[in-house]
C-alpha atoms as a PDB file:
ATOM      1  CA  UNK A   1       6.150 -39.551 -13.416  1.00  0.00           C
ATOM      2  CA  UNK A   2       7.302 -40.117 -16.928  1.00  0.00           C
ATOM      3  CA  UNK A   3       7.341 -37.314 -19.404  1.00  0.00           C
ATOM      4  CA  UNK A   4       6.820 -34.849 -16.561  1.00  0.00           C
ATOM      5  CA  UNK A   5       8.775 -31.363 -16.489  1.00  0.00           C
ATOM      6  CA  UNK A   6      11.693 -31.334 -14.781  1.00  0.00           C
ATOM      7  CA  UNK A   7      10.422 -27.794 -12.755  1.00  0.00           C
ATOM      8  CA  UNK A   8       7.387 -30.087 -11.923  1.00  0.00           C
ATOM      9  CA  UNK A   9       6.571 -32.417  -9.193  1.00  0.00           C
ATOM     10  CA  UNK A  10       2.863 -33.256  -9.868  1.00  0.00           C
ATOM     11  CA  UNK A  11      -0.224 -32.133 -12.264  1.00  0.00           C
ATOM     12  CA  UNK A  12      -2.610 -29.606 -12.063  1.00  0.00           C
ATOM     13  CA  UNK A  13      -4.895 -30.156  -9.262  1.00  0.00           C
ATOM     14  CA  UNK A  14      -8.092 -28.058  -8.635  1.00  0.00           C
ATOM     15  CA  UNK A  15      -7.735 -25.503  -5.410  1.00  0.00           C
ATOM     16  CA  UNK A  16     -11.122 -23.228  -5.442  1.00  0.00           C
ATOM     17  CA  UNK A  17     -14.243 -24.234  -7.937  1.00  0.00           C
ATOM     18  CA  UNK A  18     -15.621 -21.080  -9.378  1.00  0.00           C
ATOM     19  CA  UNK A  19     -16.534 -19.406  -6.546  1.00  0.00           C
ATOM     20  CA  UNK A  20     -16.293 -16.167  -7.611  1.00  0.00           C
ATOM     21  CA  UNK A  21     -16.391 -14.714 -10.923  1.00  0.00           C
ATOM     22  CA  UNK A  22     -12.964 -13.521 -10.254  1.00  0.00           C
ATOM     23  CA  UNK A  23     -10.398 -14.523  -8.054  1.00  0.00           C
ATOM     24  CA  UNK A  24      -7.301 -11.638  -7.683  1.00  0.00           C
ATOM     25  CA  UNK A  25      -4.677 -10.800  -5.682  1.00  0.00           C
ATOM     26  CA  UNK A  26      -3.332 -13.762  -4.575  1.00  0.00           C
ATOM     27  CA  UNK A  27      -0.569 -14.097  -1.677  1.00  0.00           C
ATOM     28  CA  UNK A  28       0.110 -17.085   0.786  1.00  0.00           C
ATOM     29  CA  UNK A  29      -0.311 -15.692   4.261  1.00  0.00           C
ATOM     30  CA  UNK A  30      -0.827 -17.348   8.071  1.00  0.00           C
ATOM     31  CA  UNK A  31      -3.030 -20.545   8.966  1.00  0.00           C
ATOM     32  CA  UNK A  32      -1.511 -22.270   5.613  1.00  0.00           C
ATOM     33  CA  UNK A  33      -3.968 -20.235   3.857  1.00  0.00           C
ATOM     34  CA  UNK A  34      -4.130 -18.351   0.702  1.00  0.00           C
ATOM     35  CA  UNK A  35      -5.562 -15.268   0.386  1.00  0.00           C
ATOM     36  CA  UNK A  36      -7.251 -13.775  -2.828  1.00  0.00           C
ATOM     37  CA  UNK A  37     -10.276 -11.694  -3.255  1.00  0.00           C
ATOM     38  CA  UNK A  38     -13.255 -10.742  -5.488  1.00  0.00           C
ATOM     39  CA  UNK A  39     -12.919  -7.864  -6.450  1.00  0.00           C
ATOM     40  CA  UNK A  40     -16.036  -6.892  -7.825  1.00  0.00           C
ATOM     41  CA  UNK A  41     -17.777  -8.216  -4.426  1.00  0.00           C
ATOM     42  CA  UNK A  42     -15.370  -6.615  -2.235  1.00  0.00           C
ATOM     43  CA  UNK A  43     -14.580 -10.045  -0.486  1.00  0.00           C
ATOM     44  CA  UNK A  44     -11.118 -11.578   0.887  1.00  0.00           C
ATOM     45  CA  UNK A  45     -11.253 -15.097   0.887  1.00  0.00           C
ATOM     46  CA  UNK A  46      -8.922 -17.208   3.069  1.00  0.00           C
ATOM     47  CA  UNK A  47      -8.728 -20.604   2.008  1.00  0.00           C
ATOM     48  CA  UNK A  48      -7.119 -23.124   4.172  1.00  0.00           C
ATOM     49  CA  UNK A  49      -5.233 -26.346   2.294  1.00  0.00           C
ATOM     50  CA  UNK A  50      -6.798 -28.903   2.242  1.00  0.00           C
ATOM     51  CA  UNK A  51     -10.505 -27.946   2.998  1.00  0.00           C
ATOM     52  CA  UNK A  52     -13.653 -27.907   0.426  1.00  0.00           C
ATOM     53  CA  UNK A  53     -13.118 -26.966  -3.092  1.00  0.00           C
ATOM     54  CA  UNK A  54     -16.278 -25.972  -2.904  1.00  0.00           C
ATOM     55  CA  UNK A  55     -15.351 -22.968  -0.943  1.00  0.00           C
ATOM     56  CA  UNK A  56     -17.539 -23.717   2.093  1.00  0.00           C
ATOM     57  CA  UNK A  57     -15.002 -23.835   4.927  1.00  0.00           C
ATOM     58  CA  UNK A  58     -13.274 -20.494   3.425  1.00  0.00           C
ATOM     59  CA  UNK A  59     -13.414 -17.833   5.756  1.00  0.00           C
ATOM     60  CA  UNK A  60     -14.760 -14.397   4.030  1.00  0.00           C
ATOM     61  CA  UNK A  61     -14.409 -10.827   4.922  1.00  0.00           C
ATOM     62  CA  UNK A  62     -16.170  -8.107   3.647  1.00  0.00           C
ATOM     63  CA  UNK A  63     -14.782  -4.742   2.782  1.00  0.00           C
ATOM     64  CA  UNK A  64     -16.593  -2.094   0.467  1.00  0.00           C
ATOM     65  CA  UNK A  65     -16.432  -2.765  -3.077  1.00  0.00           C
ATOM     66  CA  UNK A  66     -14.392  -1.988  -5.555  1.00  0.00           C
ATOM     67  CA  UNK A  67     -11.720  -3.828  -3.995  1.00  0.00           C
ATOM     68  CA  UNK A  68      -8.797  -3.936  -6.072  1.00  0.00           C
ATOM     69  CA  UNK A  69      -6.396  -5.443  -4.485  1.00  0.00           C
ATOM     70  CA  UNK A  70      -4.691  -6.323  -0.539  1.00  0.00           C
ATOM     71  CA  UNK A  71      -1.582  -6.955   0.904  1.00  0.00           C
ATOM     72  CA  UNK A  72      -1.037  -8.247   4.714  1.00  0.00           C
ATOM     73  CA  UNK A  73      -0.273  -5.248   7.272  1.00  0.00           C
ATOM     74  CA  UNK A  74       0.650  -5.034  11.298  1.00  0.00           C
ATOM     75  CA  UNK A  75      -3.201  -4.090  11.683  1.00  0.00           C
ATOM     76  CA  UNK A  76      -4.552  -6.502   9.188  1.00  0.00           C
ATOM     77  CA  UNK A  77      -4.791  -5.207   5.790  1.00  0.00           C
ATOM     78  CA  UNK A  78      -4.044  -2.721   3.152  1.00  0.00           C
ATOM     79  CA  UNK A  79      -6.684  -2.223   1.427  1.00  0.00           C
ATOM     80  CA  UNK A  80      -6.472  -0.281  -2.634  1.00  0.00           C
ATOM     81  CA  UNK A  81     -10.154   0.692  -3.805  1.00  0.00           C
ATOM     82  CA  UNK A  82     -10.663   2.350  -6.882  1.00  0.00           C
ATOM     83  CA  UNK A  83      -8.934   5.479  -5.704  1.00  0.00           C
ATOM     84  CA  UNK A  84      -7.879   5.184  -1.834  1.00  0.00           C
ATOM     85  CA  UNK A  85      -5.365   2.869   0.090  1.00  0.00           C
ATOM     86  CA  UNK A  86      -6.575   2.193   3.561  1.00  0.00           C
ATOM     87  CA  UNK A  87      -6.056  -0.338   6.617  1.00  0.00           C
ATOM     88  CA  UNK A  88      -8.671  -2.270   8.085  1.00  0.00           C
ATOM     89  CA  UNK A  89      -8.705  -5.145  10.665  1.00  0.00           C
ATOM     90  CA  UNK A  90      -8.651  -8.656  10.251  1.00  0.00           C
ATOM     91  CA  UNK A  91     -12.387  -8.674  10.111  1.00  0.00           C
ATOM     92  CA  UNK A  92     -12.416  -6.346   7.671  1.00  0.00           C
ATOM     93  CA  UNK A  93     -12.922  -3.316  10.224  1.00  0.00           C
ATOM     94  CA  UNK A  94     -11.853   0.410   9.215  1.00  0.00           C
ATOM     95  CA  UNK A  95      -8.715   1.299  10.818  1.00  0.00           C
ATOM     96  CA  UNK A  96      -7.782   4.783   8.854  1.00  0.00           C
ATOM     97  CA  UNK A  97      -7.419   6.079   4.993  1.00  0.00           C
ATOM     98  CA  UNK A  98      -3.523   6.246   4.497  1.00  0.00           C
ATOM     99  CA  UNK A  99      -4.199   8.114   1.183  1.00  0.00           C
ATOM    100  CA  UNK A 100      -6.553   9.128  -1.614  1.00  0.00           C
ATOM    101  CA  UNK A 101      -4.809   9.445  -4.976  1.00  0.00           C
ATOM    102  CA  UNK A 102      -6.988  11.919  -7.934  1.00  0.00           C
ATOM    103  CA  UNK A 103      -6.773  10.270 -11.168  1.00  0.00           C
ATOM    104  CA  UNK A 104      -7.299  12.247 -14.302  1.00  0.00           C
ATOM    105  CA  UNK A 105     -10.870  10.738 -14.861  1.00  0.00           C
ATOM    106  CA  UNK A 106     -12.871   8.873 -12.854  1.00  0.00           C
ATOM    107  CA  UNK A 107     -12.157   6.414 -15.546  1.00  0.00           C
ATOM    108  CA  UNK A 108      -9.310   5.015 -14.430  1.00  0.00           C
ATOM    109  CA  UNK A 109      -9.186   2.941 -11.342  1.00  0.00           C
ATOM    110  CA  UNK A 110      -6.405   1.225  -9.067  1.00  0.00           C
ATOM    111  CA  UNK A 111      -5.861  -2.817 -10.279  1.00  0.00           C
ATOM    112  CA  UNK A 112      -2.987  -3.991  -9.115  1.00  0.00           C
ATOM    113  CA  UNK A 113      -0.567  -3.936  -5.821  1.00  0.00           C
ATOM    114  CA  UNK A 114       2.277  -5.573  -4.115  1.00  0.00           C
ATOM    115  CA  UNK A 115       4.317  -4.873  -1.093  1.00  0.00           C
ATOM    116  CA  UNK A 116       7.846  -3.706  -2.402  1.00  0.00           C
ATOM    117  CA  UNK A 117      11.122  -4.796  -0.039  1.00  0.00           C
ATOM    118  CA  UNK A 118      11.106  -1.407   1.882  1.00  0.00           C
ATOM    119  CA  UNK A 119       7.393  -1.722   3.314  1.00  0.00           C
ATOM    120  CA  UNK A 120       5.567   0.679   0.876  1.00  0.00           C
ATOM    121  CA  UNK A 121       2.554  -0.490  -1.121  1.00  0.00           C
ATOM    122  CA  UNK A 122       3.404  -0.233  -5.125  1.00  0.00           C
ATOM    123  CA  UNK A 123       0.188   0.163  -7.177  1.00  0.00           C
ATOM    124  CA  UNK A 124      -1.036  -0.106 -10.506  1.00  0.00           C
ATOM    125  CA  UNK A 125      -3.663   1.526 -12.379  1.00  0.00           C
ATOM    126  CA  UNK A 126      -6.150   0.571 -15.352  1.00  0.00           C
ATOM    127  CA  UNK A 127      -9.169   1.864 -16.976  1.00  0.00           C
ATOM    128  CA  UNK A 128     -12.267   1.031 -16.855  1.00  0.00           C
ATOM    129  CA  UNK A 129     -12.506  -0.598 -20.364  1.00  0.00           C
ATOM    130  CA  UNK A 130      -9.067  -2.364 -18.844  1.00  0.00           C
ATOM    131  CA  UNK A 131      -6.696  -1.258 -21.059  1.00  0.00           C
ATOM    132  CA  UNK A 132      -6.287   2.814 -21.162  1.00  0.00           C
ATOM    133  CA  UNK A 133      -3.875   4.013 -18.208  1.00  0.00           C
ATOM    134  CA  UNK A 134      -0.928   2.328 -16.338  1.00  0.00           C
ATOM    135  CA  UNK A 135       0.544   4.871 -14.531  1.00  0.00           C
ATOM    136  CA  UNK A 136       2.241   3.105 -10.899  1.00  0.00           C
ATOM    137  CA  UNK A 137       2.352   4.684  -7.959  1.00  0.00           C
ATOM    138  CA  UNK A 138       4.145   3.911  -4.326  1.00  0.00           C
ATOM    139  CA  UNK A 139       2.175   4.837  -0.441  1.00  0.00           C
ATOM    140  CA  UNK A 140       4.662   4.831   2.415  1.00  0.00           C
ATOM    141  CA  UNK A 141       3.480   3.356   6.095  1.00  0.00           C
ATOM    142  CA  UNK A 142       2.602   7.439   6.877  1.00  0.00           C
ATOM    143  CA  UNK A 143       0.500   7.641   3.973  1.00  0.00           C
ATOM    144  CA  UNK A 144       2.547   9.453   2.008  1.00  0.00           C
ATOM    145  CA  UNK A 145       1.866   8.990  -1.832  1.00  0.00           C
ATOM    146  CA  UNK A 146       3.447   9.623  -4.937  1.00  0.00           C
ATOM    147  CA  UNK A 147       3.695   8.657  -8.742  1.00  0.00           C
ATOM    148  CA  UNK A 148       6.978   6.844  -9.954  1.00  0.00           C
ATOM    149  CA  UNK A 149       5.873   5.744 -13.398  1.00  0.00           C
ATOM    150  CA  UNK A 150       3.752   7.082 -16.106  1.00  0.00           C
ATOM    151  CA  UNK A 151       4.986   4.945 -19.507  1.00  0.00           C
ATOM    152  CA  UNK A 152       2.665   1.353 -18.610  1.00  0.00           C
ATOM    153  CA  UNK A 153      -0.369   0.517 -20.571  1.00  0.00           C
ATOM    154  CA  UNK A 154      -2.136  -2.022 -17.978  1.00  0.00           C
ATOM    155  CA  UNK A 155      -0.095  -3.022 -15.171  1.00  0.00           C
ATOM    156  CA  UNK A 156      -0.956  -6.502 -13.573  1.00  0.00           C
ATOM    157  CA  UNK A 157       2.083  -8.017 -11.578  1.00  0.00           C
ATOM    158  CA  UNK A 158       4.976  -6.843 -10.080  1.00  0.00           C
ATOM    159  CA  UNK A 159       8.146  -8.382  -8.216  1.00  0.00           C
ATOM    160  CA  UNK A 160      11.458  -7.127  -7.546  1.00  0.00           C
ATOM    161  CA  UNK A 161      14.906  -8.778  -6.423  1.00  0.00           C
ATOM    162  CA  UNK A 162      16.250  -9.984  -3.006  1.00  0.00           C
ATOM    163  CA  UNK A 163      18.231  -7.080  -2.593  1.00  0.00           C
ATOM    164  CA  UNK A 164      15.498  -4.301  -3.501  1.00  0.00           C
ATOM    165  CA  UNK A 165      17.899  -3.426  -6.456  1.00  0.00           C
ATOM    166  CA  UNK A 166      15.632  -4.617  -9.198  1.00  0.00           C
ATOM    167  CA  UNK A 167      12.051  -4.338 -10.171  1.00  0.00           C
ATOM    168  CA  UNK A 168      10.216  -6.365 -12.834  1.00  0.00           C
ATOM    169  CA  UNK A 169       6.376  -5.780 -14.164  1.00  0.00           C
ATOM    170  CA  UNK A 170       3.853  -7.602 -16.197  1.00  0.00           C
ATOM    171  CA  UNK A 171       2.141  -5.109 -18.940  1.00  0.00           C
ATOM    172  CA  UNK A 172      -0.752  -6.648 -20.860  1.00  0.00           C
ATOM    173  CA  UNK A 173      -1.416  -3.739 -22.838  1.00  0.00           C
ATOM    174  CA  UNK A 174       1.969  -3.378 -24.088  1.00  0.00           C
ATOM    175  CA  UNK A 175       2.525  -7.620 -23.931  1.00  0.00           C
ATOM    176  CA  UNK A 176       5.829  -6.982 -22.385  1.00  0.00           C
ATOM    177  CA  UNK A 177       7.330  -7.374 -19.153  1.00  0.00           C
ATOM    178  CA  UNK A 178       9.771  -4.362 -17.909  1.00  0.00           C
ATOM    179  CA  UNK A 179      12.609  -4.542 -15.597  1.00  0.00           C
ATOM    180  CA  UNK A 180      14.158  -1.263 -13.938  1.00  0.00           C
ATOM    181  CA  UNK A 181      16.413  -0.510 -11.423  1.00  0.00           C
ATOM    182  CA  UNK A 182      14.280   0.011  -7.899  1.00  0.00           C
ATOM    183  CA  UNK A 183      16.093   2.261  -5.234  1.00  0.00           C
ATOM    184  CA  UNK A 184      15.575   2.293  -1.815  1.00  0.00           C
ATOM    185  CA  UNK A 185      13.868   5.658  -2.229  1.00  0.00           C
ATOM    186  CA  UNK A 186      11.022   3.847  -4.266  1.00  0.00           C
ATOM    187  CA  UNK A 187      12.418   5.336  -7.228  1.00  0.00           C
ATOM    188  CA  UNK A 188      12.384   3.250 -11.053  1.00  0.00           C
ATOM    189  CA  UNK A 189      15.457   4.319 -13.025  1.00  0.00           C
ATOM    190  CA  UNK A 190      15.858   2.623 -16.249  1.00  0.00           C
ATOM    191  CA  UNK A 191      12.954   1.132 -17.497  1.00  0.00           C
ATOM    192  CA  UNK A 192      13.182  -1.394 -20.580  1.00  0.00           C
ATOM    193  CA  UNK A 193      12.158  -4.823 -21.407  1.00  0.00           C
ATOM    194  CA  UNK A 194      12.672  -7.784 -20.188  1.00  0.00           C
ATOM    195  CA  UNK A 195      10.222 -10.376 -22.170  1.00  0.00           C
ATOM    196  CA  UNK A 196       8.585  -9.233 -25.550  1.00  0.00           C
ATOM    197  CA  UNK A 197       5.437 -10.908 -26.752  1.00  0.00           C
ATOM    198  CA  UNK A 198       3.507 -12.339 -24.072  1.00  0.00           C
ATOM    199  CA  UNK A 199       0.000 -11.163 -22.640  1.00  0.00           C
ATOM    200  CA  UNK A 200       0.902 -11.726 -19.745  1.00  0.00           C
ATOM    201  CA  UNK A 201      -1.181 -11.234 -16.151  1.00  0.00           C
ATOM    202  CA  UNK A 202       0.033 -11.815 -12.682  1.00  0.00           C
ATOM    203  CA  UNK A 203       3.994 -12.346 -11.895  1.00  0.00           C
ATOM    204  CA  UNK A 204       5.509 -14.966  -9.192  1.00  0.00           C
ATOM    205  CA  UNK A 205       9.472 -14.894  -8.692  1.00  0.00           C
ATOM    206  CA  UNK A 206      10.919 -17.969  -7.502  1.00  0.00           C
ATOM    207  CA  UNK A 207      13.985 -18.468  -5.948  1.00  0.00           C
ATOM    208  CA  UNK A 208      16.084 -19.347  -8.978  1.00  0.00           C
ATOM    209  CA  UNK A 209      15.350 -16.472 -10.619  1.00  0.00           C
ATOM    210  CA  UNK A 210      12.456 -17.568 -12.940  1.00  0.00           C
ATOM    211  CA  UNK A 211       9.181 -15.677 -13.435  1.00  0.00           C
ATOM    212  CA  UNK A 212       5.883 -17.253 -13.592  1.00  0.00           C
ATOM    213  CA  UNK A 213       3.327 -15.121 -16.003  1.00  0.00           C
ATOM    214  CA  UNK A 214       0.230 -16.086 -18.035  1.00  0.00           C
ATOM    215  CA  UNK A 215       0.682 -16.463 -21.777  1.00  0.00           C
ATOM    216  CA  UNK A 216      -2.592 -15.134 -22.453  1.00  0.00           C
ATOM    217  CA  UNK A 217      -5.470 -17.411 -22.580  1.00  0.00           C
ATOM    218  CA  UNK A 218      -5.143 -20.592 -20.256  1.00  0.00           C
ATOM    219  CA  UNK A 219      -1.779 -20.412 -20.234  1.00  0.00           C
ATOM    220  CA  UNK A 220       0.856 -20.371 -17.775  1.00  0.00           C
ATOM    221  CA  UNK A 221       4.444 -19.643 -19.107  1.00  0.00           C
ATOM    222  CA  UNK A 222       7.903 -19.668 -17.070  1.00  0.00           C
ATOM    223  CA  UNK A 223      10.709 -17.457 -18.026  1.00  0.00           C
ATOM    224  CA  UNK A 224      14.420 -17.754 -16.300  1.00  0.00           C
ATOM    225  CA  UNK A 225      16.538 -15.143 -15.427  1.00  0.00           C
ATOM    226  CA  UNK A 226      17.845 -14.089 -18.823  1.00  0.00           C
ATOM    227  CA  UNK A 227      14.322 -14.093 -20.796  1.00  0.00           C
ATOM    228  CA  UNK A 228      14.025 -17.299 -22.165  1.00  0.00           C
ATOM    229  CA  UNK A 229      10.827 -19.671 -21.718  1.00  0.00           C
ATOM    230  CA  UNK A 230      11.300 -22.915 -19.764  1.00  0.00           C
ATOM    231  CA  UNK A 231       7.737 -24.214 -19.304  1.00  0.00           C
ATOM    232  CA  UNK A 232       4.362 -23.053 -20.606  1.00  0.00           C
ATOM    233  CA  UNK A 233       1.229 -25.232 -18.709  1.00  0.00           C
ATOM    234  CA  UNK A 234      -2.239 -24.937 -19.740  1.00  0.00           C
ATOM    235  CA  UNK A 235      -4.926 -24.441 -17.474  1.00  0.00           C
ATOM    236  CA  UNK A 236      -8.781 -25.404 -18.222  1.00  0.00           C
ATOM    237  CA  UNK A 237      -9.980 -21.962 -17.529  1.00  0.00           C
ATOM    238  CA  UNK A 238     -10.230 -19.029 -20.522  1.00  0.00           C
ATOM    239  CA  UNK A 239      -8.363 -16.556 -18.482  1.00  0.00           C
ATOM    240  CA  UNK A 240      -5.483 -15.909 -15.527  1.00  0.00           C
ATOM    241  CA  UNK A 241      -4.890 -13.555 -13.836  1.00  0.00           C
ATOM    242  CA  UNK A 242      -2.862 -14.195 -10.590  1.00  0.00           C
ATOM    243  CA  UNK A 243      -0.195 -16.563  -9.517  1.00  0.00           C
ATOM    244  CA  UNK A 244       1.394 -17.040  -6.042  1.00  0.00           C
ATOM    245  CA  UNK A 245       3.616 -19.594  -4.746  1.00  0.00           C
ATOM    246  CA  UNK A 246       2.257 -20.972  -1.278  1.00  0.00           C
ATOM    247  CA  UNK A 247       2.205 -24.212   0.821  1.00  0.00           C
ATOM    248  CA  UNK A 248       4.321 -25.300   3.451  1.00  0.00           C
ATOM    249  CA  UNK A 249       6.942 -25.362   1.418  1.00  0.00           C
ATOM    250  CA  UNK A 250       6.942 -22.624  -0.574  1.00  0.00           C
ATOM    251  CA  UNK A 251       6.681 -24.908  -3.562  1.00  0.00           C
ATOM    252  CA  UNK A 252       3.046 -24.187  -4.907  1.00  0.00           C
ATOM    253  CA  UNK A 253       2.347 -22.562  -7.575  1.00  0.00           C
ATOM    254  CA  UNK A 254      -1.253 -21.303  -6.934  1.00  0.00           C
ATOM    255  CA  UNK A 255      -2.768 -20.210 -10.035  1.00  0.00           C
ATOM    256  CA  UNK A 256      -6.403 -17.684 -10.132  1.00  0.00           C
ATOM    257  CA  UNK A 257      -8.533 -17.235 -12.961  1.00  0.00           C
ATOM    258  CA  UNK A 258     -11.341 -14.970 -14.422  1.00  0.00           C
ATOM    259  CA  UNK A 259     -15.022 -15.763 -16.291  1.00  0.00           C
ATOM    260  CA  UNK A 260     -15.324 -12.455 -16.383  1.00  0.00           C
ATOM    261  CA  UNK A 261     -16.545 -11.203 -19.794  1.00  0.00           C
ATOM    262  CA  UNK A 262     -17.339 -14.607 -20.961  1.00  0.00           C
ATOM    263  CA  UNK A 263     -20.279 -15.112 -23.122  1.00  0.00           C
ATOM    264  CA  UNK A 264     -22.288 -18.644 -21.671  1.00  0.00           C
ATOM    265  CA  UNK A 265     -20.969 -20.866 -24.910  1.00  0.00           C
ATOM    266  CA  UNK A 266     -17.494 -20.237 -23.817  1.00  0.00           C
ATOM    267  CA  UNK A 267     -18.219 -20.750 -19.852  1.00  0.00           C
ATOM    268  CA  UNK A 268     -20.011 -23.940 -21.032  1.00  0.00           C
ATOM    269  CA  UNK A 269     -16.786 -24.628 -22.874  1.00  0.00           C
ATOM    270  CA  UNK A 270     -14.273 -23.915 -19.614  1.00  0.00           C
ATOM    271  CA  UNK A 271     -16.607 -24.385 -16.746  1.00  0.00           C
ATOM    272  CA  UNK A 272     -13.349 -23.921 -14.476  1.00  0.00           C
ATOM    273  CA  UNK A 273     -12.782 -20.386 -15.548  1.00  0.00           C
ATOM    274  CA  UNK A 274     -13.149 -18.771 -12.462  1.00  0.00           C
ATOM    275  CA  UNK A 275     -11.328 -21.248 -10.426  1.00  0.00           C
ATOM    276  CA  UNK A 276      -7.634 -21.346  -8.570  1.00  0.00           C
ATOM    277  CA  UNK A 277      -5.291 -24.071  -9.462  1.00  0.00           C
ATOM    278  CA  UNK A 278      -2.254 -25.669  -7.560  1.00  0.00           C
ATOM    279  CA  UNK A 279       0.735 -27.520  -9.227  1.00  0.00           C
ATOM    280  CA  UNK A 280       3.821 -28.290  -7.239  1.00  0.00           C
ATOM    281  CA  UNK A 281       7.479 -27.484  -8.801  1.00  0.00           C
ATOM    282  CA  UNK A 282      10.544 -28.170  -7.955  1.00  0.00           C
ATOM    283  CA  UNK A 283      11.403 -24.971  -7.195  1.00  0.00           C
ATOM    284  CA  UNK A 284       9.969 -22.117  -4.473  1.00  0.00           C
ATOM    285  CA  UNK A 285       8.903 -18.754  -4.192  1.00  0.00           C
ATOM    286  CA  UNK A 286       8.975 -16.008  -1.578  1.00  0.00           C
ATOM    287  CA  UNK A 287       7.595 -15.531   1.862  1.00  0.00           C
ATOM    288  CA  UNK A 288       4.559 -12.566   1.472  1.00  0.00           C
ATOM    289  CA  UNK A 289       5.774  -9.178   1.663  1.00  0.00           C
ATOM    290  CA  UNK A 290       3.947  -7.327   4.199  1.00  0.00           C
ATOM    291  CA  UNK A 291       3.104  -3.279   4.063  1.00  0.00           C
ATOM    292  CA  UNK A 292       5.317  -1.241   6.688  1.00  0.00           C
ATOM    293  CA  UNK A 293       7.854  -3.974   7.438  1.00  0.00           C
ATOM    294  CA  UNK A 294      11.022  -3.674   5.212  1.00  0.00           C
END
């Protein structure tokens, strides 16, 4: 296709319709489905490729609200609510609380998780006006909890390196995203920036060592290994907040969006908002990371 990014292979095509006001968490798991939830519903959604846009033939499992993001585990999931990590089956079953984490108010909530490379469940925390506590925190397979960072304003993606060396995170509050060193202890040594200036929300790694990221808005921005942009996409949707690659392949960049907070004149102005997005590159990402399995 002429004029078409080299990193890209097609255009935007539309994955989900707006069938949630927000889709989160997205991962690419078994039955060439992605997974994403609602988290204001308390809903995991497993949509299959190629099946209704609509939503219809999803399959839906309920878990109790507020659910603020999952990650695949041996028994099904891991489960973070506002304040507790648990497991429950793949029907959305309780299995056991792993751990229940005091904030300092009941203000601040869980928001965003990922399975790091040694099988423990990183989290991130925000307030409930979304922007006034990022403090990040690491459960083992045993339940055991601690906190390894307290300097984040709003945490909202986070990937780390092959080797388990290396740790990057998306800040919106602080439009930055951080890199540290990342032992195998769970420990982050080091913290300091990586990319300056963008709002970003959500973080994908792909195998060349570029990072996928909103650019606030209905943007989508790419930034290679050193910190420089390579691509920036727009999306028809007001806000993003997740991206996963998934597909057979590897190779699609799945891309979840929020009409949260939206007044009706701007809905009526990006009826999409709300809806997940596929674009294939010419690049890939990572297998899913699941909790307990380095």
């Amino acid at each position: 296709m002429d004029g078409m990014h080299p990193l890209l292979r097609s255009g935007l095509g539309l994955f989900r319709e707006a069938i949630a006001p927000v889709s989160e968490s997205i991962w690419w798991g078994p039955e060439e489905s992605l997974y994403w939830c609602n988290a204001l519903e308390g809903s995991i959604h497993l949509s299959q490729l190629g099946r209704a846009t609509n939503g219809l033939d999803d399959r839906i499992v309920r878990v109790p609200p507020i659910l603020a993001a999952f990650a695949p585990s041996p028994d099904g999931y891991v489960i973070a609510g506002a304040s507790a990590v648990a497991i429950v089956n793949p029907n959305g079953g309780f299995v056991r609380t792993l751990a229940r984490i005091p904030h300092a108010t009941d203000q601040i909530r869980f928001n965003e998780a990922k399975c790091d490379p040694y099988g423990r469940l990183v989290l991130g925390t925000t307030g409930l006006d979304g922007f006034s506590n990022g403090s990040i925190y690491s459960v083992d397979p045993t339940g055991e909890w601690r906190s390894i960072y307290d300097g984040a304003g709003l945490v909202t993606g986070v990937q780390w390196s092959d080797d388990g060396s290396r740790m990057w995170f998306t800040d919106t509050r602080l439009s930055t995203i951080f890199t540290c060193d990342y032992t195998a202890h769970g420990e982050m040594r080091n913290v300091r920036s990586f990319v300056r200036g963008v709002r970003g929300e959500g973080l994908a790694r792909d195998i060349h060592g570029g990072f996928w990221t909103s650019g606030g808005g209905g943007r989508v921005v790419r930034w290679d290994s050193n910190g420089e942009q390579t691509l920036e996409l727009t999306v028809p949707a007001r806000r993003v907040t997740s991206l996963a690659f998934g597909g057979g392949e590897l190779s699609t960049l799945f891309i979840a969006t929020s009409r949260v907070g939206l007044t009706p004149t701007e809905i009526s102005a990006s009826p999409l908002s709300g809806s997940i997005f596929g674009i294939e590159t010419a690049t890939k990402g990572y297998p899913t990371r699941p909790f307990g399995r380095p």
